[in-house]
PDB file of N, CA and C in Angstrom:
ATOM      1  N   UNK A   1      98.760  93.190 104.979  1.00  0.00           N
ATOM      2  CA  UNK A   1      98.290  92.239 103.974  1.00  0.00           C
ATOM      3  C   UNK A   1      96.767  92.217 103.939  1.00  0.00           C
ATOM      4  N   UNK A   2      96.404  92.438 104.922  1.00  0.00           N
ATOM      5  CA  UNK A   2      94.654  92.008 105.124  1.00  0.00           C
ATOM      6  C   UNK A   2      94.524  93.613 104.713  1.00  0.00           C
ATOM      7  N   UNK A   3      94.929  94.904 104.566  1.00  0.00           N
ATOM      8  CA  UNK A   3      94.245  95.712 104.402  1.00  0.00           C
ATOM      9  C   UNK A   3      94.626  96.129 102.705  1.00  0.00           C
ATOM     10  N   UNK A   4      95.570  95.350 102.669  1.00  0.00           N
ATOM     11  CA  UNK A   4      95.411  95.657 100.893  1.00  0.00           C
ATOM     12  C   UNK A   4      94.407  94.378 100.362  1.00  0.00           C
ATOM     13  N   UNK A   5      94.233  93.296 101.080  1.00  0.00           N
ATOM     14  CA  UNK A   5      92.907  92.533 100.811  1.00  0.00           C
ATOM     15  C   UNK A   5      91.493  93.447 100.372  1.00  0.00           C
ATOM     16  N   UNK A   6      91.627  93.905 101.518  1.00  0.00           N
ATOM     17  CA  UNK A   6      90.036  94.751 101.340  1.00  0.00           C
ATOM     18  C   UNK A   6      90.500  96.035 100.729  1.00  0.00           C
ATOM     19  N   UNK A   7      91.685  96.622  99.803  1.00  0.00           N
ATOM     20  CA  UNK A   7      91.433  97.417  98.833  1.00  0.00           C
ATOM     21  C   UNK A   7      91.370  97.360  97.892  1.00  0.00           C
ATOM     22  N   UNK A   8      91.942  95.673  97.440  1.00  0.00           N
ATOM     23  CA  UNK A   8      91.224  94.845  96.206  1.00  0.00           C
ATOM     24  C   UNK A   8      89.765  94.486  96.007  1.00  0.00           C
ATOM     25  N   UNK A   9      89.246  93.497  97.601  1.00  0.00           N
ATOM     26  CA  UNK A   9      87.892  94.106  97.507  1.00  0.00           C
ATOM     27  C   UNK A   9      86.779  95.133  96.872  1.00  0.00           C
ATOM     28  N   UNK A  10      87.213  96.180  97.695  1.00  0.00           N
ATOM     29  CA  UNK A  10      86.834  97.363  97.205  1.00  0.00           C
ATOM     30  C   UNK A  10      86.731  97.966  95.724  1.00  0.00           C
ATOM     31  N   UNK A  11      88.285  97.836  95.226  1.00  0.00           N
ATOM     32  CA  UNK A  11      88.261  98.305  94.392  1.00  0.00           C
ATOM     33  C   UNK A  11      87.213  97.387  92.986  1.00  0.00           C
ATOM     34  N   UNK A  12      87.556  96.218  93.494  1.00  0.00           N
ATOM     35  CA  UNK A  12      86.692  94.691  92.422  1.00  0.00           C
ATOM     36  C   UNK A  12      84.469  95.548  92.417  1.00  0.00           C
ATOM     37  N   UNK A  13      84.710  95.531  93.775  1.00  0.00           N
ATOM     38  CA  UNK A  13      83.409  95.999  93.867  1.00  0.00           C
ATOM     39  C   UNK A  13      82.594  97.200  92.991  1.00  0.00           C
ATOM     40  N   UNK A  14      83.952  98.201  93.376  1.00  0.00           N
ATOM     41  CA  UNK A  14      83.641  99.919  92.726  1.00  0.00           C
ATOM     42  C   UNK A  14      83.040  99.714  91.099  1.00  0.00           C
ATOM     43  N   UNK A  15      84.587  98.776  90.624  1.00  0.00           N
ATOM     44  CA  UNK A  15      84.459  98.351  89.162  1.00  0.00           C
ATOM     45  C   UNK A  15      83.457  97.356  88.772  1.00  0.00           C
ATOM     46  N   UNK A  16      82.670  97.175  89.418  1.00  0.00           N
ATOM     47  CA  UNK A  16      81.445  95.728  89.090  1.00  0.00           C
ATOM     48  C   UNK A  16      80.529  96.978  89.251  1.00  0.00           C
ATOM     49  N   UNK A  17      80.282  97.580  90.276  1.00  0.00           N
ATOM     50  CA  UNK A  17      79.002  98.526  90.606  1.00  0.00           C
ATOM     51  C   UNK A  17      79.398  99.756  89.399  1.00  0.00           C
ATOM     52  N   UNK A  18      80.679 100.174  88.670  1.00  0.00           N
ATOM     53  CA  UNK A  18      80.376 101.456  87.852  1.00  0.00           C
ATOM     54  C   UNK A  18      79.940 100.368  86.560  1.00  0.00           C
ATOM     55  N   UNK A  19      80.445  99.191  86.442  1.00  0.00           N
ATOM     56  CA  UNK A  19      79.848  98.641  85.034  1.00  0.00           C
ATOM     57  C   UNK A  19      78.763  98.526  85.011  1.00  0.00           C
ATOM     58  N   UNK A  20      77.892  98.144  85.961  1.00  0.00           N
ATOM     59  CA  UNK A  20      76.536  97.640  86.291  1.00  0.00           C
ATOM     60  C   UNK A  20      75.561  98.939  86.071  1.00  0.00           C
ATOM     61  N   UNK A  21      76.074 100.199  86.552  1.00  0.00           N
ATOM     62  CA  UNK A  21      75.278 101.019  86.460  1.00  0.00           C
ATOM     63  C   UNK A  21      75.628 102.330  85.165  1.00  0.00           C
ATOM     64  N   UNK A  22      74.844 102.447  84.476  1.00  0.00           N
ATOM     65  CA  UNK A  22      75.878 103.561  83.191  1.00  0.00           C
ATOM     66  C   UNK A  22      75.729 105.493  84.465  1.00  0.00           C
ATOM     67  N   UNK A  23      76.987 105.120  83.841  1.00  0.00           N
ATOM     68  CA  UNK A  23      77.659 107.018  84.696  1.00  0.00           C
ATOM     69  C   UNK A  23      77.955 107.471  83.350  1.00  0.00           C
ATOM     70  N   UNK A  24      77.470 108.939  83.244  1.00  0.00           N
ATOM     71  CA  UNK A  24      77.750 109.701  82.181  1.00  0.00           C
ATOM     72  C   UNK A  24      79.684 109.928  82.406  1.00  0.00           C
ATOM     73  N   UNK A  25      79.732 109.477  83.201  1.00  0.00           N
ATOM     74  CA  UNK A  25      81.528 109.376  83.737  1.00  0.00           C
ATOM     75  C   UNK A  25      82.689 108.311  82.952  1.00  0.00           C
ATOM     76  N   UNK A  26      83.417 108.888  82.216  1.00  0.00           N
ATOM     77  CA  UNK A  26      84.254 107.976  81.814  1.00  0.00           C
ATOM     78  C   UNK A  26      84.403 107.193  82.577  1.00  0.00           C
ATOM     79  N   UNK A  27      84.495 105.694  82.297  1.00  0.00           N
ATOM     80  CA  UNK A  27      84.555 104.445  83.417  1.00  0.00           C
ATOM     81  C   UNK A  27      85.837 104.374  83.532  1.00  0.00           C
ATOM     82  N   UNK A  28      86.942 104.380  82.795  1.00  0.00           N
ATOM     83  CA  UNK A  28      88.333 104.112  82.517  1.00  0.00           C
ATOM     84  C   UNK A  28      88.864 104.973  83.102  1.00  0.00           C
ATOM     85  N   UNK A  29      88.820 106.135  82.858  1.00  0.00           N
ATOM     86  CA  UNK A  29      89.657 107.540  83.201  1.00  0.00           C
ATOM     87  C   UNK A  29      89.694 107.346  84.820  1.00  0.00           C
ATOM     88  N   UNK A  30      88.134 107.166  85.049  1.00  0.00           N
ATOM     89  CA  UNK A  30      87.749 107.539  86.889  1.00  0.00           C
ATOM     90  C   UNK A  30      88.528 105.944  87.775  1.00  0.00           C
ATOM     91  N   UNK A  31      88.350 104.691  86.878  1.00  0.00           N
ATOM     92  CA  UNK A  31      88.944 103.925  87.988  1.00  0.00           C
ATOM     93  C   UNK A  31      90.778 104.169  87.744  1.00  0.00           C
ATOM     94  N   UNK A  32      91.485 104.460  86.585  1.00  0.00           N
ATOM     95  CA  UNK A  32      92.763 104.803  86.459  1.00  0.00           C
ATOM     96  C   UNK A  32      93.337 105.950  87.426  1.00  0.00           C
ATOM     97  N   UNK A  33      92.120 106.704  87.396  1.00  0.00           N
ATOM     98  CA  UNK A  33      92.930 108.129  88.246  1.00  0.00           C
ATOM     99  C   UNK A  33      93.102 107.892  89.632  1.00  0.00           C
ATOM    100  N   UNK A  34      91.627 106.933  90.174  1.00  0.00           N
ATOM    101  CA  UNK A  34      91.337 107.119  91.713  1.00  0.00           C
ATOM    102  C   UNK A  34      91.906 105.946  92.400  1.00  0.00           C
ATOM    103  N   UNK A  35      92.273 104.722  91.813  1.00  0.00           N
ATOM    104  CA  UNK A  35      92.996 103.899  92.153  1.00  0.00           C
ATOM    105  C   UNK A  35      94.374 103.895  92.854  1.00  0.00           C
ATOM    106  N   UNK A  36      95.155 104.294  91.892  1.00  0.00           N
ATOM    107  CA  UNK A  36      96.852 104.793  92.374  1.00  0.00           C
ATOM    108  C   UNK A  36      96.661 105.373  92.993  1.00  0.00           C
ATOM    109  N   UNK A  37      96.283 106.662  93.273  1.00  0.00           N
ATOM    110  CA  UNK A  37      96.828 107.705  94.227  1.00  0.00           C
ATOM    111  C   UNK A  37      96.169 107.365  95.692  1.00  0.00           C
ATOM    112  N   UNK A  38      94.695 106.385  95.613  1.00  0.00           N
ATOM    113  CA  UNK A  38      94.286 106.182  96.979  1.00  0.00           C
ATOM    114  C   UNK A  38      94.976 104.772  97.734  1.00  0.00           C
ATOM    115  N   UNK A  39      95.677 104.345  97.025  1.00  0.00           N
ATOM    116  CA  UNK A  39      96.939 103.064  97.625  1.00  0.00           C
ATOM    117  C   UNK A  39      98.148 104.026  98.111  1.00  0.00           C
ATOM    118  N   UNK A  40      98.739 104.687  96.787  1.00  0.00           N
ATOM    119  CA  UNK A  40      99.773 105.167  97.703  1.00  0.00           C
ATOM    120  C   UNK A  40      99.666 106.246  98.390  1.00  0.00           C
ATOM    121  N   UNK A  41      98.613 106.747  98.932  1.00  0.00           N
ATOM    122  CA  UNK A  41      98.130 107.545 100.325  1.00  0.00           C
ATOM    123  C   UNK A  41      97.859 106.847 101.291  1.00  0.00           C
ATOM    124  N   UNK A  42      97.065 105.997 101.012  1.00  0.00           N
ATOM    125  CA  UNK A  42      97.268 104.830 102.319  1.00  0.00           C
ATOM    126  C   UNK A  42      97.915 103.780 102.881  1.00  0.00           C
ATOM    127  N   UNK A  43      99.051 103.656 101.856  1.00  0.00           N
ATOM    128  CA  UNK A  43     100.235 102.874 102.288  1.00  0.00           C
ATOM    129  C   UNK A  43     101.086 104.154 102.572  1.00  0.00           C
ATOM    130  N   UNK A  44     101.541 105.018 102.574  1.00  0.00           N
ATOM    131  CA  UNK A  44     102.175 106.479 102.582  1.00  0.00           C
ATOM    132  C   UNK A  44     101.860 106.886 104.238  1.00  0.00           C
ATOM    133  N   UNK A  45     100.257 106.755 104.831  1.00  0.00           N
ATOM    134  CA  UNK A  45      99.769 107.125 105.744  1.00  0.00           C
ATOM    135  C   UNK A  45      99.278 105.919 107.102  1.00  0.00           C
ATOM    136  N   UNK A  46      98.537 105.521 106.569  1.00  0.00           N
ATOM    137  CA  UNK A  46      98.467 104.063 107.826  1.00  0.00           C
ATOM    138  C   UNK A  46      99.299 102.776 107.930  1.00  0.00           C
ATOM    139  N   UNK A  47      99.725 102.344 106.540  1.00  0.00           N
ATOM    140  CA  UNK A  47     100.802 101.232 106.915  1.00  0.00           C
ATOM    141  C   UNK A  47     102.089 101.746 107.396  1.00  0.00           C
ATOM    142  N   UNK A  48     102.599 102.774 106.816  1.00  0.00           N
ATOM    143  CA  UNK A  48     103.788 103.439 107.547  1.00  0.00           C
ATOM    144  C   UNK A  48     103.675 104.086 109.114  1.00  0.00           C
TER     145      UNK A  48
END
């Protein structure tokens, strides 16, 4: 529970710091893609 805390954290943060700063990087595409797959790798790998 506390470590999907701090991957909400995280993730709240990522998305405040890519709005805040302009990335020639789709903002949408990059938090859609990198989101999912880095939860279920780390619920897949350390909570299991």
């Amino acid at each position: 529970m506390h470590f999907l805390m701090v991957l909400v954290l995280i993730a709240l943060l990522a998305t405040a710091f890519v709005s805040a700063v302009p990335v020639p990087l789709p903002n949408g595409e990059v938090i859609v893609i990198v989101n999912p797959k880095v939860q279920d790798d780390c619920y897949g790998t350390t909570a299991w």
